[in-house]
Protein backbone atom coordinates (compact mmCIF):
# COMPACT_ATOMS: atom_id res chain seq x y z
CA UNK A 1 -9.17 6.85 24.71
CA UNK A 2 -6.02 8.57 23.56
CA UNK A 3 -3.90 6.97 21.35
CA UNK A 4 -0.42 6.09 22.99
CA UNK A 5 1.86 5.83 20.60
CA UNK A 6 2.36 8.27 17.78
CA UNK A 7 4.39 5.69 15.65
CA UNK A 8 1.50 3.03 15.76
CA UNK A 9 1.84 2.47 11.92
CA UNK A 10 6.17 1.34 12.51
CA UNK A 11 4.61 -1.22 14.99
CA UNK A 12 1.83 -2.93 12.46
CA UNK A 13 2.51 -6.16 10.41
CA UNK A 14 1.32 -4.25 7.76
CA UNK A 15 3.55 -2.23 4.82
CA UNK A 16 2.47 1.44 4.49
CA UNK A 17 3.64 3.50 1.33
CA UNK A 18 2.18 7.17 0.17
CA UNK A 19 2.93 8.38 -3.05
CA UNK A 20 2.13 11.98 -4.54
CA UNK A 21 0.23 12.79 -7.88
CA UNK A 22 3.02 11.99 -9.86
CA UNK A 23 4.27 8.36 -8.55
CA UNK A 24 7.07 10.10 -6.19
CA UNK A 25 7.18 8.09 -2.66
CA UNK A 26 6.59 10.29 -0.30
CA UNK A 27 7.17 7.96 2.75
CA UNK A 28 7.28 4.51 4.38
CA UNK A 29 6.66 2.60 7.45
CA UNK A 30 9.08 0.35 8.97
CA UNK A 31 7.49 -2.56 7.42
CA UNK A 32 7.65 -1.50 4.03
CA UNK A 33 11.03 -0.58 4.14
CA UNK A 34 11.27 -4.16 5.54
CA UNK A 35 9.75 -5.51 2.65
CA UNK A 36 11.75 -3.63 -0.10
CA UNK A 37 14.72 -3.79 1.37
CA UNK A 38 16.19 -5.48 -1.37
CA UNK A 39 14.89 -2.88 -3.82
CA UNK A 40 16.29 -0.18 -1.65
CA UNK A 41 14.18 0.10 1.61
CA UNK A 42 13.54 3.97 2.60
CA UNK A 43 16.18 4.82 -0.19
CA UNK A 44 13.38 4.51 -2.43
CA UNK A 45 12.08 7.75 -1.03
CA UNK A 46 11.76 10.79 -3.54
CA UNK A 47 11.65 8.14 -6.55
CA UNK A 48 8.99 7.59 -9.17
CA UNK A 49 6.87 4.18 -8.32
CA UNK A 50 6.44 3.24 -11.86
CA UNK A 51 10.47 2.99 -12.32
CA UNK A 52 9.60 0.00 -9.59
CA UNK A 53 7.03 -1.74 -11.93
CA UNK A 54 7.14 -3.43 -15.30
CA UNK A 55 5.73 -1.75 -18.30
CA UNK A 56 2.08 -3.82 -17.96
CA UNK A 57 1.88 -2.59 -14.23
CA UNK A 58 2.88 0.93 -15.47
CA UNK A 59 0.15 1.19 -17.20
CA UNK A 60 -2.80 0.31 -14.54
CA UNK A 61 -0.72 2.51 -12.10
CA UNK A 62 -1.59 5.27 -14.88
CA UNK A 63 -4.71 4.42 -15.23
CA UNK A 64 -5.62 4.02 -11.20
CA UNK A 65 -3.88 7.95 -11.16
CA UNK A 66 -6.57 8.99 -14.13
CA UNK A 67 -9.50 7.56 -12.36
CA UNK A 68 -8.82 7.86 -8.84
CA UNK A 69 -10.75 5.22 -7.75
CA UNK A 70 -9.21 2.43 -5.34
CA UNK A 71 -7.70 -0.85 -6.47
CA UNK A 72 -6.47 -4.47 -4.86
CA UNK A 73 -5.13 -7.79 -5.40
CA UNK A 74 -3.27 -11.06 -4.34
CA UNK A 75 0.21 -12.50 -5.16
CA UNK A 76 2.12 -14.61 -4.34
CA UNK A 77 6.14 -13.98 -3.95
CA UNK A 78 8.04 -17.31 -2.86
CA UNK A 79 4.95 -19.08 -1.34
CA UNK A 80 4.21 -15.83 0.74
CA UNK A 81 0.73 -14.77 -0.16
CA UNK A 82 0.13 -10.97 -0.05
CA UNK A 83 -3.03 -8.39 -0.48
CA UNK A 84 -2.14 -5.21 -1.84
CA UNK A 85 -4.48 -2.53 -1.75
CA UNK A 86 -4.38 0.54 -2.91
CA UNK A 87 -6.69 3.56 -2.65
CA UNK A 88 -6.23 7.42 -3.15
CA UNK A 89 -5.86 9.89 -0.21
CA UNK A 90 -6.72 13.47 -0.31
CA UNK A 91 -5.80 16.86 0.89
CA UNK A 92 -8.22 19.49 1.79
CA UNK A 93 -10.84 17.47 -0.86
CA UNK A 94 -8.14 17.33 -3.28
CA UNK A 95 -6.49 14.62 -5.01
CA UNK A 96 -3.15 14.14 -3.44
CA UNK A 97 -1.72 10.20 -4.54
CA UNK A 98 -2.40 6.69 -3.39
CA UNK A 99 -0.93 4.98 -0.07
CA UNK A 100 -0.58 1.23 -0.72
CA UNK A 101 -0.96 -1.54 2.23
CA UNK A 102 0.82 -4.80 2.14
CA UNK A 103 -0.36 -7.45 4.86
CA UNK A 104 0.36 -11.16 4.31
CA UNK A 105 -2.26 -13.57 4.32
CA UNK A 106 -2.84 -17.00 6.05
CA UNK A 107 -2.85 -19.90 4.33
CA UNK A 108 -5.56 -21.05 4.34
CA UNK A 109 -7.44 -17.53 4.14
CA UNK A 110 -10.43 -18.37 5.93
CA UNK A 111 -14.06 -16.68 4.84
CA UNK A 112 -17.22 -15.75 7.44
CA UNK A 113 -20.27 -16.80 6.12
CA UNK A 114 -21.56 -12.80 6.92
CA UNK A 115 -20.98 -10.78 9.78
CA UNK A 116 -23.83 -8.25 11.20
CA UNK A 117 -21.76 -4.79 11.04
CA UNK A 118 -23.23 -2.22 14.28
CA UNK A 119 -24.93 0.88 12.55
């Protein structure tokens, strides 16, 4: 089935960001610029990510850009509970920066006892 709508990631409850090698957003979905619109929303495009962390998170940003691997965690921001996961993308095989997903979680999050993935 085609896909019919080539904006599908504006339309997700979910915040999309891509960074390059060096930290510099690249671009945003809707809902990211949602949820940083107090930081500066899509006018955060072309700046370094770091300058949007404190020094401890500066550091494991650093590090996750050394080792390339992928990287998440929960917190919670005025009794919103978030996941943010972060994992490198690549162009042509090589390294090219991390995109970062934001989705809110439910409260309570509720865990399957297994599911039976189809191989």
């Amino acid at each position: 089935m085609a896909m019919t709508s080539p904006r599908w990631y504006d339309e997700l409850p979910i915040g999309i960001i891509t960074c390059d090698t060096k930290g510099v957003i690249l671009w945003m979905n809707d809902r990211a610029a949602l949820i940083f619109r107090q930081s500066g929303g899509r006018d955060l495009i072309g700046k370094n990510m770091l300058a949007c962390h404190p020094e401890d998170a500066q550091k494991q940003i650093r590090d996750l850009f050394t080792t390339q691997k992928s990287h998440a965690y929960t917190v919670e921001i005025h009794g919103v509970k978030w996941l943010l996961s972060q994992a490198p993308w690549y162009e042509n095989g090589r390294f090219a920066g991390y995109v970062e997903f934001l989705l809110t979680l439910p409260d309570p999050l509720k865990t399957l006892p297994g599911i039976r993935w189809v191989r």
